[in-house]
C-alpha atoms as a PDB file:
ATOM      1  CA  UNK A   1      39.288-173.133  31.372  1.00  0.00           C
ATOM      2  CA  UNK A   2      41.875-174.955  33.866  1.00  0.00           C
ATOM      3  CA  UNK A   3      41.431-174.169  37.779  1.00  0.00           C
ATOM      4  CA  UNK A   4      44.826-174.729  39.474  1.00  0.00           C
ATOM      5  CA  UNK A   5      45.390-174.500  43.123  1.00  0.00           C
ATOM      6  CA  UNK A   6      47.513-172.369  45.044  1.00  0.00           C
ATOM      7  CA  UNK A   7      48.274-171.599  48.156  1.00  0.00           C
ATOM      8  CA  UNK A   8      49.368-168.203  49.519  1.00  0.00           C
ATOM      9  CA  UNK A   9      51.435-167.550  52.173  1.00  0.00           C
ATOM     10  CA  UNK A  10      51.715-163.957  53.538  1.00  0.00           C
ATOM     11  CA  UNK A  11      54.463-163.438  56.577  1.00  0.00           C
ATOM     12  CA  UNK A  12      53.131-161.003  58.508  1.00  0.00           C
ATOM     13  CA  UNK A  13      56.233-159.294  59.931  1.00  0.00           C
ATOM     14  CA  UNK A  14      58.086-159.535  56.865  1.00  0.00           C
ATOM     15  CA  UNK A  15      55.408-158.137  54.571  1.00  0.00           C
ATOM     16  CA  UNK A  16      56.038-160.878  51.750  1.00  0.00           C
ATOM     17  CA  UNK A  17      53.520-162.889  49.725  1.00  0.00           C
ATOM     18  CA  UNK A  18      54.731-165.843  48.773  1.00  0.00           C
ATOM     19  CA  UNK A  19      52.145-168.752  46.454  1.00  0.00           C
ATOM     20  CA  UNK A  20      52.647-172.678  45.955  1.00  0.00           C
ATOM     21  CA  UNK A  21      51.369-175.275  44.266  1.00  0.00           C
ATOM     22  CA  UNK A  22      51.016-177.771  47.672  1.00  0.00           C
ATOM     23  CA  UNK A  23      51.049-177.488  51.611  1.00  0.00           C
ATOM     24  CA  UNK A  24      54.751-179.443  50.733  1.00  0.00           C
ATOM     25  CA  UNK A  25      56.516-176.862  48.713  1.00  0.00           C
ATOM     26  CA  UNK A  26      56.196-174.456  51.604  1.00  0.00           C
ATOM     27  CA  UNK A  27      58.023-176.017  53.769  1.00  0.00           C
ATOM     28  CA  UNK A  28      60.964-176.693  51.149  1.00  0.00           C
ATOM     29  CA  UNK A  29      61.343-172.566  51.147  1.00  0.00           C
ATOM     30  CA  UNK A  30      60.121-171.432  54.399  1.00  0.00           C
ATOM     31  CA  UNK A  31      60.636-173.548  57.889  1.00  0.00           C
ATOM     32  CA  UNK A  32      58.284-174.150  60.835  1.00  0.00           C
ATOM     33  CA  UNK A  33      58.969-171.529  62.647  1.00  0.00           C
ATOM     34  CA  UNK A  34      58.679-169.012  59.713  1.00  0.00           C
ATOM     35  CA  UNK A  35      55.265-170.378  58.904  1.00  0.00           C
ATOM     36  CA  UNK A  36      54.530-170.877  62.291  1.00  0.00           C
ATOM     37  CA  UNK A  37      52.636-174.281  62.077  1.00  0.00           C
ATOM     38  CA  UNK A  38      53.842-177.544  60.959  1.00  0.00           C
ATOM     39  CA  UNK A  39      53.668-179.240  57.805  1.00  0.00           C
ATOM     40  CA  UNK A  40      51.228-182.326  59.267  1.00  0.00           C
ATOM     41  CA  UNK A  41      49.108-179.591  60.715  1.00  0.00           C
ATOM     42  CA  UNK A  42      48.677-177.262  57.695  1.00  0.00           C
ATOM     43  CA  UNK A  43      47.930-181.075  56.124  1.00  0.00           C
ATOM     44  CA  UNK A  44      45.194-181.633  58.642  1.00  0.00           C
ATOM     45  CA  UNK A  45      43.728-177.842  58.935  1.00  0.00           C
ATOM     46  CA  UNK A  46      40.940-177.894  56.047  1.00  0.00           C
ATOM     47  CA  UNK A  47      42.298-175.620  53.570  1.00  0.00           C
ATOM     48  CA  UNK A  48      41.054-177.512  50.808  1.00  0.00           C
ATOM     49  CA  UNK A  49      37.494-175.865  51.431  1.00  0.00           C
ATOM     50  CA  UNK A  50      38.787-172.623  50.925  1.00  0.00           C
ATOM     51  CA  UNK A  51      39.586-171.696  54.745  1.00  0.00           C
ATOM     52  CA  UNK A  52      42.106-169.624  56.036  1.00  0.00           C
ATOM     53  CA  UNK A  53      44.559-170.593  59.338  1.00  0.00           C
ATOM     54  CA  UNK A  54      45.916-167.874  60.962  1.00  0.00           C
ATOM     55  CA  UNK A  55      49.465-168.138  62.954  1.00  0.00           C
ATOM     56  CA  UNK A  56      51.345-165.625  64.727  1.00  0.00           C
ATOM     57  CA  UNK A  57      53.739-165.962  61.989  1.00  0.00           C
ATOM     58  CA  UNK A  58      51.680-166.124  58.558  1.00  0.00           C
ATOM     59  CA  UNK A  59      48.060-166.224  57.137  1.00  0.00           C
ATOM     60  CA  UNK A  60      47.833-169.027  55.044  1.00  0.00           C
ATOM     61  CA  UNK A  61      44.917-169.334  52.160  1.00  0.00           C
ATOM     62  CA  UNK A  62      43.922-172.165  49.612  1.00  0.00           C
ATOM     63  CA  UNK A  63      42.481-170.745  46.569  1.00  0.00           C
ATOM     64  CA  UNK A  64      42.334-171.664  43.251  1.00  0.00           C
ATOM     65  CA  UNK A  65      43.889-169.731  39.904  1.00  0.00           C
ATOM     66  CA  UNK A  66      41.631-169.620  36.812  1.00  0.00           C
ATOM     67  CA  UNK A  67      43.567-169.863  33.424  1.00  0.00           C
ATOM     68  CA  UNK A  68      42.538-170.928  30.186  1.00  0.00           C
ATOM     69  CA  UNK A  69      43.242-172.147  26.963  1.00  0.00           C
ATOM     70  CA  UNK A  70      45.470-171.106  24.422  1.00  0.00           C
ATOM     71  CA  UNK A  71      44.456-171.853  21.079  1.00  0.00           C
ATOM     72  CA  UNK A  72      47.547-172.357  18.977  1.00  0.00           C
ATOM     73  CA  UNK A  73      46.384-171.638  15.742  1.00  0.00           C
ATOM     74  CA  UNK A  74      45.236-168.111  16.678  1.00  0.00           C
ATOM     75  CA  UNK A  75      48.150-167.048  18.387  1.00  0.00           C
ATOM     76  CA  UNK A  76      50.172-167.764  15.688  1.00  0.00           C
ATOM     77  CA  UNK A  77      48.531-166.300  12.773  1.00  0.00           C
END
């Protein structure tokens, strides 16, 4: 099993989920003001841990996506 991280960004007045793979790649999609908090805060905030911040904008979540393995030779026989 891998565990990959992703964050997930859901605008509140726009009623869209959006999911990254770093704090970084928001912010080359959405702006400031969409997200509601800078880049250098979200950096700062302590989502690593799990946690949640909150704007007026969005509701921003770390989490972490569970995959695993593929096993070549059964898949292709």
């Amino acid at each position: 099993m891998r565990a990959i991280k992703v964050i997930h960004v859901h605008l509140r007045g726009k009623r869209r989920d959006l999911y990254f793979g770093s704090i970084t790649a928001i912010y080359s999609v959405l702006s400031a003001e969409e997200v509601g908090a800078s880049k250098e805060y979200l950096l700062h905030a302590g989502l690593s841990g799990g946690g949640t911040i909150m704007t007026k904008c969005a509701i921003i979540k770390q989490s972490t996506l569970i995959t695993s393995r593929q096993n070549r030779s059964r898949d292709n026989g």
